[in-house]
Each structure stands twice: as C-alpha cells, then as structure tokens.
N, C-alpha and C. Protein backbone atom coordinates (compact mmCIF):
# COMPACT_ATOMS: atom_id res chain seq x y z
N UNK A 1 0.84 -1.18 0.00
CA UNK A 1 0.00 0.00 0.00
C UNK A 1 0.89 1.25 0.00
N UNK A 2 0.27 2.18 -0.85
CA UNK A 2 1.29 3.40 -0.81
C UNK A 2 1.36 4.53 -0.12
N UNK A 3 2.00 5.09 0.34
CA UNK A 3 1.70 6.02 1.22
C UNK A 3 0.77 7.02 0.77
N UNK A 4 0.22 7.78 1.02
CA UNK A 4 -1.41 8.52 0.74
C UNK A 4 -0.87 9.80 1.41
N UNK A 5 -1.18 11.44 0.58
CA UNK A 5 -1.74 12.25 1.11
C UNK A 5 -3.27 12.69 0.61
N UNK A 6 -3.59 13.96 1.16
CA UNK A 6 -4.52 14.32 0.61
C UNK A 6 -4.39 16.04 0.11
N UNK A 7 -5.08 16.12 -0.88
CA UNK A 7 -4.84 18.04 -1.28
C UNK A 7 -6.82 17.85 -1.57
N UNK A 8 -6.66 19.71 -1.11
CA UNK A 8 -8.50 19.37 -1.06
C UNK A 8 -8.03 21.38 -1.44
N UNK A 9 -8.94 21.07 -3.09
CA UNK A 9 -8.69 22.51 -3.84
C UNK A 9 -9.96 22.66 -4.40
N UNK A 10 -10.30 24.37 -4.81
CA UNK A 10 -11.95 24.65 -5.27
C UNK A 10 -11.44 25.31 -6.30
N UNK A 11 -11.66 25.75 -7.39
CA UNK A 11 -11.13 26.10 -8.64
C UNK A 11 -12.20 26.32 -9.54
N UNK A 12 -13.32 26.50 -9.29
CA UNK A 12 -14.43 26.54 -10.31
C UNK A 12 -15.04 25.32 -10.14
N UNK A 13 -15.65 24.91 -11.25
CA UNK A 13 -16.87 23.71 -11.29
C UNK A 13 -15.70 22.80 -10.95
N UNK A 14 -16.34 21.77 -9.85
CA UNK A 14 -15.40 20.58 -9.75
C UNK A 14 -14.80 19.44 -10.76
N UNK A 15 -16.26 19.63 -12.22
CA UNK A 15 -15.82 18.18 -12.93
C UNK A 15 -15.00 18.76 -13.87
N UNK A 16 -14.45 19.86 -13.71
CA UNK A 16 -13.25 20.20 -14.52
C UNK A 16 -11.59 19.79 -13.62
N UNK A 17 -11.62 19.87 -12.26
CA UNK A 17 -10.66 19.94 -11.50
C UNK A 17 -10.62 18.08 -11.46
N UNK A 18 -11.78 17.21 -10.99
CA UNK A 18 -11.81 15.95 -11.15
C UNK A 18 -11.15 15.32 -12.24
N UNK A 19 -11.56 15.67 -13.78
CA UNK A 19 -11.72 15.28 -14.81
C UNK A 19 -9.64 15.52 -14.82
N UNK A 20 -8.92 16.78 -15.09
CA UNK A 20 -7.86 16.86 -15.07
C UNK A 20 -6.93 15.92 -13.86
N UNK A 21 -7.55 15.99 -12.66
CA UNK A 21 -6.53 15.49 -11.65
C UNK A 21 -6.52 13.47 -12.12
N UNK A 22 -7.60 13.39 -12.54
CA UNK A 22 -7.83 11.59 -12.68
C UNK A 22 -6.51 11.65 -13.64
N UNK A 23 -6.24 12.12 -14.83
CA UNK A 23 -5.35 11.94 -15.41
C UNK A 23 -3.84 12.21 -15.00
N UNK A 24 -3.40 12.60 -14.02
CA UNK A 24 -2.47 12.95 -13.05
C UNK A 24 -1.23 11.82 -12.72
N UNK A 25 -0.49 11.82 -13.21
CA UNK A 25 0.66 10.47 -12.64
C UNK A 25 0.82 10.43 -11.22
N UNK A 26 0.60 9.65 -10.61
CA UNK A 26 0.62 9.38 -8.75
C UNK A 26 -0.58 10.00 -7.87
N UNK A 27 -1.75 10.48 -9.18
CA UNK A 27 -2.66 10.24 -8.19
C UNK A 27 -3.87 9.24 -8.19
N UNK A 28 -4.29 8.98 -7.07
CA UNK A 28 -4.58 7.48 -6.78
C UNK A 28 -6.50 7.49 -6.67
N UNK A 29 -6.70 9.00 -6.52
CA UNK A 29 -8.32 9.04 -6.26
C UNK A 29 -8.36 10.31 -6.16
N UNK A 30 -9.74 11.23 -6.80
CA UNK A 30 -10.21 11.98 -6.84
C UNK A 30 -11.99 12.21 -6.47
N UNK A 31 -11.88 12.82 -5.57
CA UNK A 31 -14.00 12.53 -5.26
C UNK A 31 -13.93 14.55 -5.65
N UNK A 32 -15.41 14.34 -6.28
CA UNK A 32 -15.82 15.87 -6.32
C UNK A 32 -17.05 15.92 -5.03
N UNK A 33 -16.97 17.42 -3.88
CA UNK A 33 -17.12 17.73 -3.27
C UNK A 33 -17.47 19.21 -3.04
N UNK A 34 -18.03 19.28 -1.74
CA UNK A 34 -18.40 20.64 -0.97
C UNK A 34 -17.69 21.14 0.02
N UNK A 35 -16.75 22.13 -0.05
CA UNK A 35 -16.15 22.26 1.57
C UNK A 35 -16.10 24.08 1.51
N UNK A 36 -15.92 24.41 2.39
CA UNK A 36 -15.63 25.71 3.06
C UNK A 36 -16.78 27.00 3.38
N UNK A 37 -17.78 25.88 3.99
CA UNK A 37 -18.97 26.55 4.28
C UNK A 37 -19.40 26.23 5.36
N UNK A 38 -20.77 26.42 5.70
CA UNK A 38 -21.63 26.78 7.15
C UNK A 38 -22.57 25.65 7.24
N UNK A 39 -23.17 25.01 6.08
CA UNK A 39 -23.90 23.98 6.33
C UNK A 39 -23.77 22.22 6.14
N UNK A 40 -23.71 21.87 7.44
CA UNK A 40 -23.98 20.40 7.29
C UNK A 40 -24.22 19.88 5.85
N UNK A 41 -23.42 18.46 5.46
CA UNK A 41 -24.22 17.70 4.32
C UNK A 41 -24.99 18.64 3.35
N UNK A 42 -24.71 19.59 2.44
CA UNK A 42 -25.07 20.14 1.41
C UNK A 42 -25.10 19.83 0.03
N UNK A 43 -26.72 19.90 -0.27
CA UNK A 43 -26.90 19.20 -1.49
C UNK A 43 -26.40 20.05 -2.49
N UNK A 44 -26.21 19.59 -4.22
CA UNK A 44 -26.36 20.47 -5.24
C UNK A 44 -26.66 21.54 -5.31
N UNK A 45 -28.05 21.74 -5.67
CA UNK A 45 -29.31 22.45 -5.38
C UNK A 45 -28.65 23.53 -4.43
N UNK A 46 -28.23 22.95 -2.84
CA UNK A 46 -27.86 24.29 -1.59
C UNK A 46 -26.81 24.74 -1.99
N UNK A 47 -26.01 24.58 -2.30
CA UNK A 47 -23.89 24.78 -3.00
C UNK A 47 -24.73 25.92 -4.19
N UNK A 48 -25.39 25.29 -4.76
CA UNK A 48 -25.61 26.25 -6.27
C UNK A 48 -26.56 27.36 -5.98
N UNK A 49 -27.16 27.39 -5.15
CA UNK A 49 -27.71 28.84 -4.34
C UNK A 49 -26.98 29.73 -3.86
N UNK A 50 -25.68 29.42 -3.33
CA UNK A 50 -24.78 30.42 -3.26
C UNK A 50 -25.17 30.64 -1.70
N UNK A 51 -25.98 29.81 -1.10
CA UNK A 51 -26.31 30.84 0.47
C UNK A 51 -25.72 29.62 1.21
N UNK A 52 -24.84 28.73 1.05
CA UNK A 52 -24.29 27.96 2.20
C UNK A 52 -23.09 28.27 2.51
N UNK A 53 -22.09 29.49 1.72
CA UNK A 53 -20.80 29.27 2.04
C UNK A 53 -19.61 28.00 1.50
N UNK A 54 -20.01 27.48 0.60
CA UNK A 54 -19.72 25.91 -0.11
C UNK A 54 -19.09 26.73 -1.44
N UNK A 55 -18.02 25.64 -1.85
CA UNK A 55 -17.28 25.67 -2.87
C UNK A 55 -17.12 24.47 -3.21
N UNK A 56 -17.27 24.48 -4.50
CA UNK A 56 -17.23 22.76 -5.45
C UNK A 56 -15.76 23.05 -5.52
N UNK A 57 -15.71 21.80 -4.76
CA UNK A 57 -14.11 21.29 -4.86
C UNK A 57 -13.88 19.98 -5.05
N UNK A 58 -12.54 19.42 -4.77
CA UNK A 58 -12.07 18.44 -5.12
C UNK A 58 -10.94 17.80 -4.07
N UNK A 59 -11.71 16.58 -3.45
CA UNK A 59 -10.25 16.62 -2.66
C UNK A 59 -9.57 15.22 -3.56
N UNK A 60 -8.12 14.82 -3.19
CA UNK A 60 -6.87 14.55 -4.38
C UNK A 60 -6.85 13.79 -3.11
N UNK A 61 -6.46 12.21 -3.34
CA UNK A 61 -5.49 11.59 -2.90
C UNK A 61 -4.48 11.00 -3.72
N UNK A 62 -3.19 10.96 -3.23
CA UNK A 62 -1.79 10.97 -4.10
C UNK A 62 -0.89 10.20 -3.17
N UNK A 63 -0.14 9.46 -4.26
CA UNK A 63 1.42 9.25 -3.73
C UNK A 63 2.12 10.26 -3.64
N UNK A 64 2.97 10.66 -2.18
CA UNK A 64 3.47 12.07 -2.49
C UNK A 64 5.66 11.00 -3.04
N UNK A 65 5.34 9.90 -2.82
CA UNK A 65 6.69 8.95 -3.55
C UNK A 65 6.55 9.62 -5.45
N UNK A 66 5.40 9.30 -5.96
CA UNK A 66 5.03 9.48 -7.45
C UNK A 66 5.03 11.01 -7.77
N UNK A 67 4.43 12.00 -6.93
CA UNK A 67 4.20 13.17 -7.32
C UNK A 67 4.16 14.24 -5.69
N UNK A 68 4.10 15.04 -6.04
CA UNK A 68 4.27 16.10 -4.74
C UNK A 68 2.69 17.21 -4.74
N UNK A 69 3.02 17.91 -3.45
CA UNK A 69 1.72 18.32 -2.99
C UNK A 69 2.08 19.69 -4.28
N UNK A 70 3.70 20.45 -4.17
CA UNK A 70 3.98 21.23 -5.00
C UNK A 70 3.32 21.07 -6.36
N UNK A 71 3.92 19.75 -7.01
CA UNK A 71 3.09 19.46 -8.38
C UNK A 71 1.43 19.36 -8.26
N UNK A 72 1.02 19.31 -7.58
CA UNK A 72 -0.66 19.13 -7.10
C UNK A 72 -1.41 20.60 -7.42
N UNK A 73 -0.27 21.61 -6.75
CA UNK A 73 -0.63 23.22 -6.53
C UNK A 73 -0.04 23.56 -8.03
N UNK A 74 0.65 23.09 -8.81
CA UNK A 74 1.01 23.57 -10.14
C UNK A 74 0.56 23.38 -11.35
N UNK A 75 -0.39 22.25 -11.12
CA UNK A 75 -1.68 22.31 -11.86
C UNK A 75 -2.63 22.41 -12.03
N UNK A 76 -3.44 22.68 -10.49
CA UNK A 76 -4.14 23.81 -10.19
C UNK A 76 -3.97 25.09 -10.81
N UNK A 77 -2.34 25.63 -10.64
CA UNK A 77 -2.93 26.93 -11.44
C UNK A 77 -2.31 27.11 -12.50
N UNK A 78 -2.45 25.77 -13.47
CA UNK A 78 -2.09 26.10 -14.51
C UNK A 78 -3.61 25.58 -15.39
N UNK A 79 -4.65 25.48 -14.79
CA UNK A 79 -5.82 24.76 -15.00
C UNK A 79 -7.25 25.50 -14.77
N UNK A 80 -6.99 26.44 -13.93
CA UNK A 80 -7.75 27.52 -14.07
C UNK A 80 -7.60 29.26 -13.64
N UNK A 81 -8.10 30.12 -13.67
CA UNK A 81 -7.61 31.20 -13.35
C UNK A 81 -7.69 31.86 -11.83
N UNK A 82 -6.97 31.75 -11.43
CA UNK A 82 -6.90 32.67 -10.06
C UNK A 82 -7.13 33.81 -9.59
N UNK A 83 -7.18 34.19 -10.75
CA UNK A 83 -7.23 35.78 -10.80
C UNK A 83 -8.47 36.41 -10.50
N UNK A 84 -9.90 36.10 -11.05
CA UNK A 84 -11.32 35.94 -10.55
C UNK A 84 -11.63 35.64 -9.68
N UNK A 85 -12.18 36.54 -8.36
CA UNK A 85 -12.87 36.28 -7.83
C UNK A 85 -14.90 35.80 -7.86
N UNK A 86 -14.16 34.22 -7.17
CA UNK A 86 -15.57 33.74 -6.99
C UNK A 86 -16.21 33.91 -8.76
N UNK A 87 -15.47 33.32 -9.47
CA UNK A 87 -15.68 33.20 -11.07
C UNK A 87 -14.57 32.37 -11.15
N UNK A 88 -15.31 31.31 -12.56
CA UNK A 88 -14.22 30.66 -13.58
C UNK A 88 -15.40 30.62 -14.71
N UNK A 89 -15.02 31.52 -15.97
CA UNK A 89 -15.20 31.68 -17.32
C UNK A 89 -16.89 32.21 -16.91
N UNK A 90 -17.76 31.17 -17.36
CA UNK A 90 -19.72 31.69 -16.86
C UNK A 90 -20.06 31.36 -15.34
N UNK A 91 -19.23 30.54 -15.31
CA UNK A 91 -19.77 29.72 -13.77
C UNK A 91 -19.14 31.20 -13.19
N UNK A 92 -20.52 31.68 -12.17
CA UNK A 92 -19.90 33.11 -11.19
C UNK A 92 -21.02 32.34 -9.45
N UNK A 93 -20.10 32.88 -8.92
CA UNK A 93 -20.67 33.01 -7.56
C UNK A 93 -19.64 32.12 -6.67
N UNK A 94 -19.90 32.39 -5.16
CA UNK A 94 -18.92 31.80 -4.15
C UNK A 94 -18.56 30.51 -4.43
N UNK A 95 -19.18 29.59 -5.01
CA UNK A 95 -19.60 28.17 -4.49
C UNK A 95 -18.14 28.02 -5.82
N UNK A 96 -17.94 29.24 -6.92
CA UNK A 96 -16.76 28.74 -7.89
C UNK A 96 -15.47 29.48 -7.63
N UNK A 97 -15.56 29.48 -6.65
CA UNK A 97 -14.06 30.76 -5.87
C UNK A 97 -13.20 29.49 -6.11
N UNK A 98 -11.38 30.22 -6.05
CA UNK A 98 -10.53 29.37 -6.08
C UNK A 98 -10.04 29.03 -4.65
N UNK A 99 -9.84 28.10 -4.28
CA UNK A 99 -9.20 28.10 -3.06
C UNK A 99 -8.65 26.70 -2.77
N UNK A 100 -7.64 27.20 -1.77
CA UNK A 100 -6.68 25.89 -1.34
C UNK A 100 -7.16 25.71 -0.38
N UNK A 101 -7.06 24.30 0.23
CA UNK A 101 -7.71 24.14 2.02
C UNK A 101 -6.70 23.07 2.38
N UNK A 102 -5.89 23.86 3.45
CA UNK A 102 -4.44 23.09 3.91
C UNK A 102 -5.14 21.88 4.78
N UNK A 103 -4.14 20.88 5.15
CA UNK A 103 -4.53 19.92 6.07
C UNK A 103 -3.35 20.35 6.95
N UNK A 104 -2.17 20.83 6.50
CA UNK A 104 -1.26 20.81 7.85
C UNK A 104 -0.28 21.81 7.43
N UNK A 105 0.10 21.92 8.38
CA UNK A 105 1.66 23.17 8.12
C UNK A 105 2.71 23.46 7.17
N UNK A 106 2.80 21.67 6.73
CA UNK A 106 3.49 22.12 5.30
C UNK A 106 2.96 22.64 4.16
N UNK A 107 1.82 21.91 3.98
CA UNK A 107 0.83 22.02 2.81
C UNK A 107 0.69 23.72 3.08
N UNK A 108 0.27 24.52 4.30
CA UNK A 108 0.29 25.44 4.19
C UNK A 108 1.71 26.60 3.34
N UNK A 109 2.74 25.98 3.97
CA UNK A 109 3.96 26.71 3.73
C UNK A 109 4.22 26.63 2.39
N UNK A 110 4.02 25.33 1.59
CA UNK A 110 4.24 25.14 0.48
C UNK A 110 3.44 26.39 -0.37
N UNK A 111 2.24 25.77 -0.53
CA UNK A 111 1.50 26.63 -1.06
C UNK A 111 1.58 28.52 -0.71
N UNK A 112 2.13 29.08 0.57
CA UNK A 112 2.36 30.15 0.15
C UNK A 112 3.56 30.38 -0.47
N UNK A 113 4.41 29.37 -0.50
CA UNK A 113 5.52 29.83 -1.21
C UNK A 113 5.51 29.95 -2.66
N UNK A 114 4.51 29.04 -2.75
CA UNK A 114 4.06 28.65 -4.76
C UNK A 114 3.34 30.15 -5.05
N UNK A 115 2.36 30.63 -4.01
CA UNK A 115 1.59 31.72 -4.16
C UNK A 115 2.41 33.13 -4.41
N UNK A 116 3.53 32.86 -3.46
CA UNK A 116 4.51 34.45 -3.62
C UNK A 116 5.14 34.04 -4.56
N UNK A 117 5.58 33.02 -5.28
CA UNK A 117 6.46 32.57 -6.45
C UNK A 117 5.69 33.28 -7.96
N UNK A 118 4.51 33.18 -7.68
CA UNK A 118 3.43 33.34 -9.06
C UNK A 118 3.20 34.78 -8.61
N UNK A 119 3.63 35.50 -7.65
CA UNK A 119 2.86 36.72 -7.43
C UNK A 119 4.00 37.41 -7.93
N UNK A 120 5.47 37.20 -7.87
CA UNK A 120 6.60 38.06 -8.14
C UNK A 120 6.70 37.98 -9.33
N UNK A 121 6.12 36.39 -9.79
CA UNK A 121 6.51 36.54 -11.45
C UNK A 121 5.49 36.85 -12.27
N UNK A 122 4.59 37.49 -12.19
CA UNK A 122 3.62 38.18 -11.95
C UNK A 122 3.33 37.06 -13.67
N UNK A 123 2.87 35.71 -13.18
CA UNK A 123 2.12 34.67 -14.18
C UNK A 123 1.12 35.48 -14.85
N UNK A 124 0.32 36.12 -14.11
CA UNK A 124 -0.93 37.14 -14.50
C UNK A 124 -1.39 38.49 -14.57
N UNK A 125 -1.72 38.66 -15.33
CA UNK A 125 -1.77 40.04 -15.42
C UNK A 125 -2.55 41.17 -14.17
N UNK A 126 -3.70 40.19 -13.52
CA UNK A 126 -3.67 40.54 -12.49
C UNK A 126 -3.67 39.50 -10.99
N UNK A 127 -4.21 40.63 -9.85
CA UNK A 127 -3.48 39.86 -8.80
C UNK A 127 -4.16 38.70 -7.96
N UNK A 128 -3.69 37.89 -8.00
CA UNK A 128 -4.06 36.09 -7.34
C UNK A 128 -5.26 36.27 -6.51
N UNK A 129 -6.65 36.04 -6.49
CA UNK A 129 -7.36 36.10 -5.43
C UNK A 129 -7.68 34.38 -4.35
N UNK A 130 -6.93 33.43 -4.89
CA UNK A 130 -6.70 32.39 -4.01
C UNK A 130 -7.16 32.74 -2.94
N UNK A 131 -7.75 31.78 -2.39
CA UNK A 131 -8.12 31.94 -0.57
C UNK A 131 -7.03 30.75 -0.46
N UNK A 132 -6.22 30.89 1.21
CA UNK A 132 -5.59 29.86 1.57
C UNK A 132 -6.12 30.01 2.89
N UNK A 133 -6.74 28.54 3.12
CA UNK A 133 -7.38 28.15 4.25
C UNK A 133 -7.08 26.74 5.09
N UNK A 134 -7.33 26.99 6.01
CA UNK A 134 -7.43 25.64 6.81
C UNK A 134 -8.66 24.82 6.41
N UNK A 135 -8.49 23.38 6.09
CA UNK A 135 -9.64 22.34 5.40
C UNK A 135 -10.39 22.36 6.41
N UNK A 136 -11.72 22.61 6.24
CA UNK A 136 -12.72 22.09 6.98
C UNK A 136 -13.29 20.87 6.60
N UNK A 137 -14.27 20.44 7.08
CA UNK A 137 -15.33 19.52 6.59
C UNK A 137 -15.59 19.32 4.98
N UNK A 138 -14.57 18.56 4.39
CA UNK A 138 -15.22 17.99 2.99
C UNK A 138 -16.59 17.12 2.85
N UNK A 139 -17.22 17.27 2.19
CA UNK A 139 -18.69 16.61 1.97
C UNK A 139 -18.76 16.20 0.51
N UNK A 140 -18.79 15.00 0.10
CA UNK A 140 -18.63 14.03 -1.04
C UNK A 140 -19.98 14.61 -1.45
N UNK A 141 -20.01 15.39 -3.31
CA UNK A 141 -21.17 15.26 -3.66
C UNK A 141 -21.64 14.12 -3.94
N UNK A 142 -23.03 13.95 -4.45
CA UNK A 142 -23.59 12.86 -5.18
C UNK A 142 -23.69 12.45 -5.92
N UNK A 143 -23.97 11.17 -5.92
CA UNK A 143 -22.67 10.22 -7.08
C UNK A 143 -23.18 10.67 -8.64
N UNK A 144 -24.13 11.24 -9.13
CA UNK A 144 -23.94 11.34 -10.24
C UNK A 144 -22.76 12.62 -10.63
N UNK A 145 -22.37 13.23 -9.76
CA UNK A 145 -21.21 14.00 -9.67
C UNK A 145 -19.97 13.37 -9.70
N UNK A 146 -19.67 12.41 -9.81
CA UNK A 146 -18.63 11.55 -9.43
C UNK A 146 -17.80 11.32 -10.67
N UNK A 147 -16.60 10.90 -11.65
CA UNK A 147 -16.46 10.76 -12.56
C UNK A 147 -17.36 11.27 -14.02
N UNK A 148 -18.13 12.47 -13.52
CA UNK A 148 -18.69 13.09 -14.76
C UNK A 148 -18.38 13.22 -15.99
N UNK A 149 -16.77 13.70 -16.19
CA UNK A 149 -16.62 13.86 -17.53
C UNK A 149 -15.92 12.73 -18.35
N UNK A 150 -15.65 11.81 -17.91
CA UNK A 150 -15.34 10.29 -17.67
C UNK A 150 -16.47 9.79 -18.58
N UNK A 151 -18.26 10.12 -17.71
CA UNK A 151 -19.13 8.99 -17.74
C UNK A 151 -19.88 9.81 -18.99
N UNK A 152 -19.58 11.57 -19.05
CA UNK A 152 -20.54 12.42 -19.82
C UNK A 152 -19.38 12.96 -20.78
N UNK A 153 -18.80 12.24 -21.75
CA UNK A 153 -17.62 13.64 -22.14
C UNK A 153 -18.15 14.16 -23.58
N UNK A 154 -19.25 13.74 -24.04
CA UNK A 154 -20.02 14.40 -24.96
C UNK A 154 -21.31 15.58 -24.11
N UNK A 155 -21.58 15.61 -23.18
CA UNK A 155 -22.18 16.55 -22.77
C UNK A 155 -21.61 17.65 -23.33
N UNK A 156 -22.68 18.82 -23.39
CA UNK A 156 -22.16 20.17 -23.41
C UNK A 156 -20.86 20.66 -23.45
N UNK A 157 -20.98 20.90 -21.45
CA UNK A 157 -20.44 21.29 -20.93
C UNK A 157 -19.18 20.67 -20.48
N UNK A 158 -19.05 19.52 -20.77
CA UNK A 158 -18.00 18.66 -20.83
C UNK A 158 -16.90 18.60 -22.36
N UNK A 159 -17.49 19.31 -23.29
CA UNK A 159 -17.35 19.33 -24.72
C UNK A 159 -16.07 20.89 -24.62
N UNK A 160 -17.38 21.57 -23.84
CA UNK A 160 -16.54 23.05 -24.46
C UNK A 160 -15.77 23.55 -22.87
N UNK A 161 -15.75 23.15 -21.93
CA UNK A 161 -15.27 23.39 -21.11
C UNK A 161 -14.28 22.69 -20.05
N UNK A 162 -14.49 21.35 -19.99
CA UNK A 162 -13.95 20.49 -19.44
C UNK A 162 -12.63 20.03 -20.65
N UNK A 163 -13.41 19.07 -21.47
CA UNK A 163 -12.47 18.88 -22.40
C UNK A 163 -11.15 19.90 -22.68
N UNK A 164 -10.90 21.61 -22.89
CA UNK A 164 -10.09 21.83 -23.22
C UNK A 164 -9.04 21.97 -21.62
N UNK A 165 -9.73 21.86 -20.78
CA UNK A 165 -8.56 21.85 -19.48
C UNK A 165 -7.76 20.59 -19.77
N UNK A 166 -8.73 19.94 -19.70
CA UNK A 166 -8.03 18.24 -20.02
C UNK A 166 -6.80 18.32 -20.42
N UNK A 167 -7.07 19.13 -22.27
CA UNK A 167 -6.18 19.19 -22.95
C UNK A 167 -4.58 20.22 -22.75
N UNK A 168 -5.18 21.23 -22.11
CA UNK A 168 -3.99 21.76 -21.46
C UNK A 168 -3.10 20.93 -20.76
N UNK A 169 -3.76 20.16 -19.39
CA UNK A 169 -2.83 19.76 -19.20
C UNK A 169 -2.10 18.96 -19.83
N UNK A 170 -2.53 17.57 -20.68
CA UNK A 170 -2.47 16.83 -21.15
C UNK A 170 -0.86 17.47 -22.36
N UNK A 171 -1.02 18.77 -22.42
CA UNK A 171 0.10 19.41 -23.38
C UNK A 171 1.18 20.18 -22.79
N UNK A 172 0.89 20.36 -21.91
CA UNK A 172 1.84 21.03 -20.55
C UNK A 172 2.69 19.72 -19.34
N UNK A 173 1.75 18.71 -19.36
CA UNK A 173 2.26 17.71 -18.00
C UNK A 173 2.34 16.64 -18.29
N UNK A 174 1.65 15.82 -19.46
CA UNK A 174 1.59 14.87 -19.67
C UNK A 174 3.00 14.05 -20.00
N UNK A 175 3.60 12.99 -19.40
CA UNK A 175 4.37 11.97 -20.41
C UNK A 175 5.60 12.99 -19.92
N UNK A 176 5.78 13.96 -18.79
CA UNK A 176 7.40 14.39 -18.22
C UNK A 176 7.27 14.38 -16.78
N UNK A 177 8.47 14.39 -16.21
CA UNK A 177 8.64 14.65 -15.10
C UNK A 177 8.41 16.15 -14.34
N UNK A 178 7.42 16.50 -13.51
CA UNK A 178 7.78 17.24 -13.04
C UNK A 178 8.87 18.30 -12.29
N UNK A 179 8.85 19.35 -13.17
CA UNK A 179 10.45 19.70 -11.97
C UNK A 179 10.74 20.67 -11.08
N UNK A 180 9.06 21.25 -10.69
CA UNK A 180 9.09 21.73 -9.16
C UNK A 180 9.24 22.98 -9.66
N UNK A 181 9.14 24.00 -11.25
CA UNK A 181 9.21 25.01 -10.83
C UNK A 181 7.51 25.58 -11.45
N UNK A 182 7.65 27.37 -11.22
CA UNK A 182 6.39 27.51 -10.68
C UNK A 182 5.67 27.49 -12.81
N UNK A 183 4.16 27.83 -13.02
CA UNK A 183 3.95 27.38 -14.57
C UNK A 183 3.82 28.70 -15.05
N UNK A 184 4.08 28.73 -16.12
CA UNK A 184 4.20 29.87 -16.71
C UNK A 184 2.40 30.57 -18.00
C-alpha cells in the first residue's frame, strides 16, 4: 500500500478539476465535493444557491513517492484562473471561488511559497485572489457527480469546457517529469 496524502482545492466547477486530476501520474483518487462553508451535508441544489458558504471542490489523494503536494498546486494553477474572484469563465458566484484548504503546516507553507512565487513573477496580469485556508469539513457530492466527464464527455459542458482543461494539461504535464518550478 502506498503512502497517501490528501490536497483538497476549489477552482471553479469541480468536474473540470476531477476530470484533469484523474489523469495525473501518482494520483490514486479523486472525489468531487463541498467544503468551506456553514452547512452540514449540502446538497447540489444548496452549494448552487450560493447561500451555504460551499465551494465545489475536489479533494486529491496521491502518492506524495510518485508526485508532490507542489506538483498538485502547479496544476491547479495552470488549470484555471486565479485571478477571478468567486468566477471561472460563466460559472460566477462563491460556491466557484478558487481556493486551497491546507490539512497541515506544510501544505500550508508550500503553497504560500508557490503563491509568492506566481505573485513576483507576476504569471498574470492581475493579482491572485486564491483563498488559503485551513480544510474544513469535505462533503462528497452525489454520485452522479462523481467521474462526470469520464461517464458524460459528450455533454455540453464537458465538450466546451472540461475537455479543453483536459487538454492543457495533457500538453503542458503529460508523459514528463515534473520539476518543481512555478507554470508559466
């Protein structure tokens, strides 16, 4: 059995963050989820109202032997934009904010160091609105949320939106070694 961490990130609609991380070298499981809000067990429906405080996220379990929490945070933001607050592309409101949710002290440290790394080299034109937080309570959506663009990749929204993250990474990460510096 391999050693296991976990990274638990919100980045916009989750089955874009799912759909990219499944394809990921050393990582081992991806569930799409609700975390960084006020209400207990929150359905669809409550997350997409915008009144629970919830962000569709994604939490990552990984070999950190195969891949690192660093590489985890470097395709995150090379996968969607940071720069929007509580927006990615149409999807607008809290529930699509970007955010990291540490489990422990390194994960914290790391990630601000990745954060001041992208802020000096100023990746974007403007400035990072990332939340970096302490993980609360992840809440597994429901299962037809689960492997979406996997089970739907002719849908829509899986067509014109999912699909080309895919492909980013897939042209940026795929088939090399990671080498720890920040993405351009």
């Amino acid at each position: 059995m391999p050693n296991e961490e976990i990274a638990i990130l919100a980045g916009g609609c989750f089955w874009c963050l799912e759909a990219v991380y499944q394809e990921m070298e050393g990582v081992l499981q991806v569930e799409s989820g609700y975390t960084g809000g006020h209400v207990p067990n929150p359905s669809y429906e409550q997350v997409c109202s915008g009144s629970t405080g919830h962000a569709e996220a994604v939490r990552i379990t990984f070999d950190p032997a195969r891949t690192s929490y660093r590489d985890i945070l470097e395709v995150f933001f090379t996968i969607h934009d940071p720069t929007t607050l509580n927006r990615q592309g149409n999807d607008a409101g809290t529930q699509y904010r970007s955010a990291i949710f540490y489990l422990d002290d390194q994960q914290r440290r790391t990630a601000e160091t990745l954060l001041h790394e992208l802020s000096a080299e100023h990746v974007w034109p403007d400035p990072i609105v990332t939340e970096l937080k302490p993980a609360p309570t992840f809440y597994e959506a429901e299962d037809y949320h689960q492997n979406y663009f996997r089970s739907h990749p002719q849908q829509p929204y899986c067509s014109y939106v999912v699909a080309p993250k895919v492909q980013k990474f897939r042209a940026k990460f795929a088939r090399r070694p990671h080498t720890g510096h920040a993405p351009a």
